[in-house]
Protein backbone atom coordinates (compact mmCIF):
# COMPACT_ATOMS: atom_id res chain seq x y z
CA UNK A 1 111.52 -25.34 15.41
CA UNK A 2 113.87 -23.38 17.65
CA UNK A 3 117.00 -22.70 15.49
CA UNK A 4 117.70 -19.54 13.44
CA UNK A 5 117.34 -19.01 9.90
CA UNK A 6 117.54 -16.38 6.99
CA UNK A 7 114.76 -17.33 5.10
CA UNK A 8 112.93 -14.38 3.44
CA UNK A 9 109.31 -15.01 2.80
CA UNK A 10 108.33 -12.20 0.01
CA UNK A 11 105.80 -9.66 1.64
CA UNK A 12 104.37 -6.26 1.69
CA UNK A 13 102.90 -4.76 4.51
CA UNK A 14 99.83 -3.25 3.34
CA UNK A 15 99.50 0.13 3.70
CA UNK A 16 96.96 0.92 6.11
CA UNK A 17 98.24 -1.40 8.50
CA UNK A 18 101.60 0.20 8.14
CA UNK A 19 99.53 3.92 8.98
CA UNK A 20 97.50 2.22 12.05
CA UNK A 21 101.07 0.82 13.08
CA UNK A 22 102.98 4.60 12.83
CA UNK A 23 99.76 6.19 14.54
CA UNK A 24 99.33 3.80 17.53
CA UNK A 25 102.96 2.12 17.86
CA UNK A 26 105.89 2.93 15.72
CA UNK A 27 107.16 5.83 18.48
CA UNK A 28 107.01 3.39 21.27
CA UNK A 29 108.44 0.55 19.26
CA UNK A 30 111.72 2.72 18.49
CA UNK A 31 112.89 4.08 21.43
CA UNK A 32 111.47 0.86 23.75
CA UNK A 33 114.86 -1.43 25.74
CA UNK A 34 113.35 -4.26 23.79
CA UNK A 35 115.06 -5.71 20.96
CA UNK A 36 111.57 -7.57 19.24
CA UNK A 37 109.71 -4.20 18.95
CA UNK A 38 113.25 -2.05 18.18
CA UNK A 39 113.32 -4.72 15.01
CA UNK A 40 109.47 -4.63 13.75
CA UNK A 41 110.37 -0.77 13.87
CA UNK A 42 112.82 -0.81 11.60
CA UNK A 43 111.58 -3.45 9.39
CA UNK A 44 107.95 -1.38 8.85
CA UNK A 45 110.43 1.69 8.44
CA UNK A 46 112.30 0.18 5.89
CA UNK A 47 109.13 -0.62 3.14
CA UNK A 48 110.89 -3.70 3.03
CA UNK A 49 108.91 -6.74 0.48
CA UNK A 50 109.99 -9.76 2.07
CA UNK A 51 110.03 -10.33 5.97
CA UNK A 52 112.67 -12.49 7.83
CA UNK A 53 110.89 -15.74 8.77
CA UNK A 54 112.04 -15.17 12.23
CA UNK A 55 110.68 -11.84 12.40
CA UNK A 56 106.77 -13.03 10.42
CA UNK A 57 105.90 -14.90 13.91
CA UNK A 58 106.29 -11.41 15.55
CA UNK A 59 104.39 -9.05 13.03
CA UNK A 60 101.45 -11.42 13.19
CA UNK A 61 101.33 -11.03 16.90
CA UNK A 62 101.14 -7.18 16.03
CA UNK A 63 98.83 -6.97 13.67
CA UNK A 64 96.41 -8.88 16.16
CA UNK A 65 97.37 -6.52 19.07
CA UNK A 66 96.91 -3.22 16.76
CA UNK A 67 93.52 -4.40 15.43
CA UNK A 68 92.82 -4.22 19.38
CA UNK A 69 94.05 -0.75 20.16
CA UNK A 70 92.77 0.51 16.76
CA UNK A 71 89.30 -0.71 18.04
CA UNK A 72 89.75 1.03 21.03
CA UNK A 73 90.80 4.43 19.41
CA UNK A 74 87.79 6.94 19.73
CA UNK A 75 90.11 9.59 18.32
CA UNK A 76 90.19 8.28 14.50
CA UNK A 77 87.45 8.93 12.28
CA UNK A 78 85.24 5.46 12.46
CA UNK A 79 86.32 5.37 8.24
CA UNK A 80 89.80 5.84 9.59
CA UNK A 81 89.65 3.14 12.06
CA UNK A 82 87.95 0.90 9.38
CA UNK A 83 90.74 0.78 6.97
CA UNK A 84 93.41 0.29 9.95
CA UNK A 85 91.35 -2.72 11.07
CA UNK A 86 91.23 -4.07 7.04
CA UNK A 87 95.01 -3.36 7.06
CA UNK A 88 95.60 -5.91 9.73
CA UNK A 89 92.87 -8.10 8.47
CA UNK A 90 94.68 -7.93 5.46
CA UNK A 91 98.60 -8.69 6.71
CA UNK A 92 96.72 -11.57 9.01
CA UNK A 93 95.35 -13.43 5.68
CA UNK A 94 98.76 -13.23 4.00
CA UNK A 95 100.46 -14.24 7.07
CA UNK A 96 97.94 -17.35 7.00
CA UNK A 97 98.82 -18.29 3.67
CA UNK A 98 102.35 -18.45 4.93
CA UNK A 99 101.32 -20.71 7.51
CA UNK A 100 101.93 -17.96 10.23
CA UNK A 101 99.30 -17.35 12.95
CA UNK A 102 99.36 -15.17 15.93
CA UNK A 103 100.94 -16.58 19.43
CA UNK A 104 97.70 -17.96 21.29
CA UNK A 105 96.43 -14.43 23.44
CA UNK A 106 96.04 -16.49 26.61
CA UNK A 107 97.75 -19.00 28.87
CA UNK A 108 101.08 -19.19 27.07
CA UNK A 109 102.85 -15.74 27.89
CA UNK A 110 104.76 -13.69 24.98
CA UNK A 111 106.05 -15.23 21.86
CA UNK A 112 109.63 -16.34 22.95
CA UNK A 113 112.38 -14.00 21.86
CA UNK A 114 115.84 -14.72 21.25
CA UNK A 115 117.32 -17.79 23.08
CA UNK A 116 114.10 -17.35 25.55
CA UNK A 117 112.03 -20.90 26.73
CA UNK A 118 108.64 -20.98 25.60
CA UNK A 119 106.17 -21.29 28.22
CA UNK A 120 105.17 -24.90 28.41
CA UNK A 121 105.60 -28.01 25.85
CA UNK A 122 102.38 -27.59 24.10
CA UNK A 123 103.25 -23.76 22.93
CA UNK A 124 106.86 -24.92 21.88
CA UNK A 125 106.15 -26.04 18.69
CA UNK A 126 105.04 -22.85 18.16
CA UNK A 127 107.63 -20.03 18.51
CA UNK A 128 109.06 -20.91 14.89
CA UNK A 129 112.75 -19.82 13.68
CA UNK A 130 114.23 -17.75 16.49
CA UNK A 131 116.05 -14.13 15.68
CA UNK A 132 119.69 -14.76 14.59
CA UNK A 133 122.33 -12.85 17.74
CA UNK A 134 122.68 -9.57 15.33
CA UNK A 135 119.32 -8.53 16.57
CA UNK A 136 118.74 -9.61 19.97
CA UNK A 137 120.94 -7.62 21.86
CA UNK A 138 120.75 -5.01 24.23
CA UNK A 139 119.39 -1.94 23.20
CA UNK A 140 122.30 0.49 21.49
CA UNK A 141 123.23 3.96 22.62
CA UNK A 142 121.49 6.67 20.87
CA UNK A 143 124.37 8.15 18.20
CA UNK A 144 124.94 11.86 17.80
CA UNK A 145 122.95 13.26 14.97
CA UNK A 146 123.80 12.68 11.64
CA UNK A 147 123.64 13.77 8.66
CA UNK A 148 120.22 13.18 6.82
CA UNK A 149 120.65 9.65 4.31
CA UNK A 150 120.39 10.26 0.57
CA UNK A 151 117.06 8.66 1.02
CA UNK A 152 116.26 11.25 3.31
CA UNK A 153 117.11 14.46 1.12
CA UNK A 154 115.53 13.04 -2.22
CA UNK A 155 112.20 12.07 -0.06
CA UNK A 156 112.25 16.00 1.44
CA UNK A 157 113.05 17.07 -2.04
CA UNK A 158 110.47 15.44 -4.37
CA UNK A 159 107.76 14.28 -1.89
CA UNK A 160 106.44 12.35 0.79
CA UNK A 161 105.00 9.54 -2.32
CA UNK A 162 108.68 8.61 -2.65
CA UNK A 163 109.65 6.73 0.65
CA UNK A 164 110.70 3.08 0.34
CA UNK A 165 107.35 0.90 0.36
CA UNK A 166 104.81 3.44 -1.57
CA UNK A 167 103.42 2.75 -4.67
CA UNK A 168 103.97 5.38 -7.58
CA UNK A 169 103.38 5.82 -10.99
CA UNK A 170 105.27 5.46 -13.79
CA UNK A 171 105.08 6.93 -17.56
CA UNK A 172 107.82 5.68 -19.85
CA UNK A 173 108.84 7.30 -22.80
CA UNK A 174 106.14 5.14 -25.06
CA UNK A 175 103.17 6.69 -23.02
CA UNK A 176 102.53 3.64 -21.19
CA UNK A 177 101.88 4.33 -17.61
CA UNK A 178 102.77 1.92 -14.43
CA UNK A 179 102.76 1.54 -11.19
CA UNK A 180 105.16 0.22 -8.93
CA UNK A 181 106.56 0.07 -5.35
CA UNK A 182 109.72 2.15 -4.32
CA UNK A 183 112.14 -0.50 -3.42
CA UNK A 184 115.57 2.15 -2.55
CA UNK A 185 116.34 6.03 -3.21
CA UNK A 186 120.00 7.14 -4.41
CA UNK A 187 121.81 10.03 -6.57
CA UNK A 188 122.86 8.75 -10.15
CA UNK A 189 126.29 10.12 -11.60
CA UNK A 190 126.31 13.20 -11.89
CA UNK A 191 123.65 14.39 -8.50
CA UNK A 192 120.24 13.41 -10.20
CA UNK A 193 118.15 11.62 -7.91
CA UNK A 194 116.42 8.09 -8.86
CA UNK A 195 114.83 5.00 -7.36
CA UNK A 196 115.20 1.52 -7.74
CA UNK A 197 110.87 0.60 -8.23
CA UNK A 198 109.68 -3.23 -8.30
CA UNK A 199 107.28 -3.56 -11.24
CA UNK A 200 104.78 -6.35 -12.15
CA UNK A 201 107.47 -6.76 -15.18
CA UNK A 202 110.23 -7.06 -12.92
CA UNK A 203 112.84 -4.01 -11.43
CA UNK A 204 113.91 -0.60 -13.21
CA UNK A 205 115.57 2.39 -11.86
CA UNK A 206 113.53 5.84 -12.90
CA UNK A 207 114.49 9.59 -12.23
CA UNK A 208 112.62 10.11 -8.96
CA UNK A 209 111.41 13.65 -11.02
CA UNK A 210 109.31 11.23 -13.53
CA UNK A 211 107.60 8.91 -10.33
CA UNK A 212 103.81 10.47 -9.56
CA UNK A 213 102.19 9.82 -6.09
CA UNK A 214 99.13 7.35 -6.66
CA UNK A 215 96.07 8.78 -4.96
CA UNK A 216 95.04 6.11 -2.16
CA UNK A 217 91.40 5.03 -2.92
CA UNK A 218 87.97 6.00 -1.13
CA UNK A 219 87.64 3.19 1.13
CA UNK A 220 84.19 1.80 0.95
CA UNK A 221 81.55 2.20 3.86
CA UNK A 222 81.63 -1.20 5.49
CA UNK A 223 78.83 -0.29 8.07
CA UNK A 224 79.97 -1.72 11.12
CA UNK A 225 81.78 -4.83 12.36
CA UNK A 226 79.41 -7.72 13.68
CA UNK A 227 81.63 -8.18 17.27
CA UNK A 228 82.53 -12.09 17.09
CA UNK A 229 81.59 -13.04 13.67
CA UNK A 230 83.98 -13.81 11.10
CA UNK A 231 84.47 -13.97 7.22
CA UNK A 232 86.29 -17.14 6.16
CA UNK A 233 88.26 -17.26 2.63
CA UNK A 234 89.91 -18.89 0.81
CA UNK A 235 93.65 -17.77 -1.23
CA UNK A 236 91.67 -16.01 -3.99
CA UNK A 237 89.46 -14.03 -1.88
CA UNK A 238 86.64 -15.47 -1.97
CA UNK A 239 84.12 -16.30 0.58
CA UNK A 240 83.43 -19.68 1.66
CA UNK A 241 81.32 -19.13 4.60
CA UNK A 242 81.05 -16.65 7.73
CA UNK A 243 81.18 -18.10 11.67
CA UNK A 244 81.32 -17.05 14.98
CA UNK A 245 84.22 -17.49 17.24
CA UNK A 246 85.95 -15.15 20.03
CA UNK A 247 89.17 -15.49 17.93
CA UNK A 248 90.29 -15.62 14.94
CA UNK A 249 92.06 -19.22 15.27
CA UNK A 250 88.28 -20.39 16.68
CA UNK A 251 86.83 -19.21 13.89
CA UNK A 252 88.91 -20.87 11.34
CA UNK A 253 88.76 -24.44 13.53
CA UNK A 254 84.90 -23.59 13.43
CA UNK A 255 84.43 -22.98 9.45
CA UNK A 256 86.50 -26.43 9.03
CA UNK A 257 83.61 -28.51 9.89
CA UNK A 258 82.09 -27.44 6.47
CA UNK A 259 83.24 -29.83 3.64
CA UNK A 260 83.98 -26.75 1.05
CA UNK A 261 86.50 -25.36 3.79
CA UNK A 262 87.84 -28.14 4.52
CA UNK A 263 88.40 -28.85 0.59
CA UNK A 264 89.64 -25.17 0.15
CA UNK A 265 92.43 -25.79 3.20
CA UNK A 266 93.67 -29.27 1.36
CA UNK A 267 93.82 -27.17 -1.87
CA UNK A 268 95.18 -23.92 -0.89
CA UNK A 269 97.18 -25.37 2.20
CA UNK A 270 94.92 -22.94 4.20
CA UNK A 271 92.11 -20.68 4.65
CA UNK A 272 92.06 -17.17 5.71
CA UNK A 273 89.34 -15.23 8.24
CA UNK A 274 88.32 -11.16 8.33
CA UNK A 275 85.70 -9.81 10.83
CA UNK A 276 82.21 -9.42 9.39
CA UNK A 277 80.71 -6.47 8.59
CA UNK A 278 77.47 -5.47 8.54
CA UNK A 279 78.43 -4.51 4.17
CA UNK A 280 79.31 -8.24 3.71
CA UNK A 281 75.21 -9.10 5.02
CA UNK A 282 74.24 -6.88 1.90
């Protein structure tokens, strides 16, 4: 499908992919000439919770190239690199459920951008809805500086936990605590800071004073990753069966030969694959 569309698919990156991605990429992404990685900057930046359909295509590409260079990163912590790698792992499965899968690594170039051919016929039906014109142009000129966004101020003022994307808590006024995700920051009538959060219960606006940071969790020790081995599950989570493959793609066309995946793909409308651990032999 090569035309343009608005379609929203509801998503939210997870958050250690979104750390791997500001560590490894997000500098390069904003000030690069290229439109594709100028636009996945902004939309990680924003803590956005859906993704343009045009612009899934393009973050599932990334998340296969930053498992790759966090691999490759002897500076992290081995626990750090971990939790980067299970951040992409994780944005992969949801992007499966979606039906989105990474552009194939070899023989068919870059995933098209734009107006740009793909490679050959068999990768066309492939490149999915194309970037409306508003975000394929050139690259713009860099503005003077301006003044820093009520976003900006509140974040500076109450804490790093309040940026668009991270999850707070909440504890209303009949004791009941909650978590949710910070959806926008702005100053109510009168100069008192708040933020629009997005709730299991649906949306509320709160004093940004009354939001706590949510400690992130201890990430378990996973032992280390089994190089070419894969987990495959299916929408719930659970494990159907683990195979080898040299890609991810393999892997999944691998695991289909077994009746329960196969059943799991006709009943979920898909499977999803992680890389094995030596934890998950336990």
């Amino acid at each position: 499908m090569n035309t343009t569309t608005a379609t929203r698919n509801r998503l939210s990156l997870p958050v250690w992919f979104v750390r791997a991605y500001d560590a490894e990429l997000a500098e390069t992404h904003q000030d690069s000439d290229d439109p594709a990685y100028r636009a996945i900057a902004a939309h990680v930046a924003s803590g956005a919770t859906t993704v343009p359909a045009w612009l899934a295509g393009h973050l599932a590409d990334l998340a296969t190239h930053l498992w790759d260079l966090v691999d490759t990163d002897r500076e992290a912590p081995p626990a750090t690199r971990a939790a980067r790698r299970r951040g992409c792992a994780a944005l992969l499965s949801r992007l499966q459920e979606l039906g989105i899968t990474p552009w194939p690594l070899t023989g068919h170039g870059a995933r098209p951008w734009g107006t740009e051919a793909a490679h050959c016929p068999d990768c066309a039906p492939l490149v999915g809805p194309r970037a409306p014109a508003a975000v394929t142009g050139p690259a713009p000129q860099t503005p003077a500086a301006e003044p820093a966004t009520d976003a900006e101020a509140i974040v500076a003022e109450h804490g790093e936990h309040l940026r668009p994307g991270s999850v707070v808590s909440h504890t209303d006024r009949r004791g009941i605590t909650s978590r949710g995700v910070v959806v926008s920051l702005y100053y109510r009538a009168g100069g008192r800071a708040a933020a629009d959060l997005l709730l299991i219960t649906g949306e509320a606006s709160v004093f940004a004073d009354a939001l706590a940071p949510v400690p992130v969790p201890e990430e378990p020790d996973l032992g280390e990753q089994i190089e070419g081995w894969w987990l495959i599950l299916d929408a719930a989570g659970t494990v159907l069966t683990h195979t080898c493959g040299t890609s991810r793609q393999q892997a999944i066309r691998r695991a289909l030969t077994d009746p329960a995946v196969r059943a799991s793909q006709a009943r979920d409308g898909g499977v999803a694959a992680r890389g094995l651990w030596t934890a998950d032999l336990r």
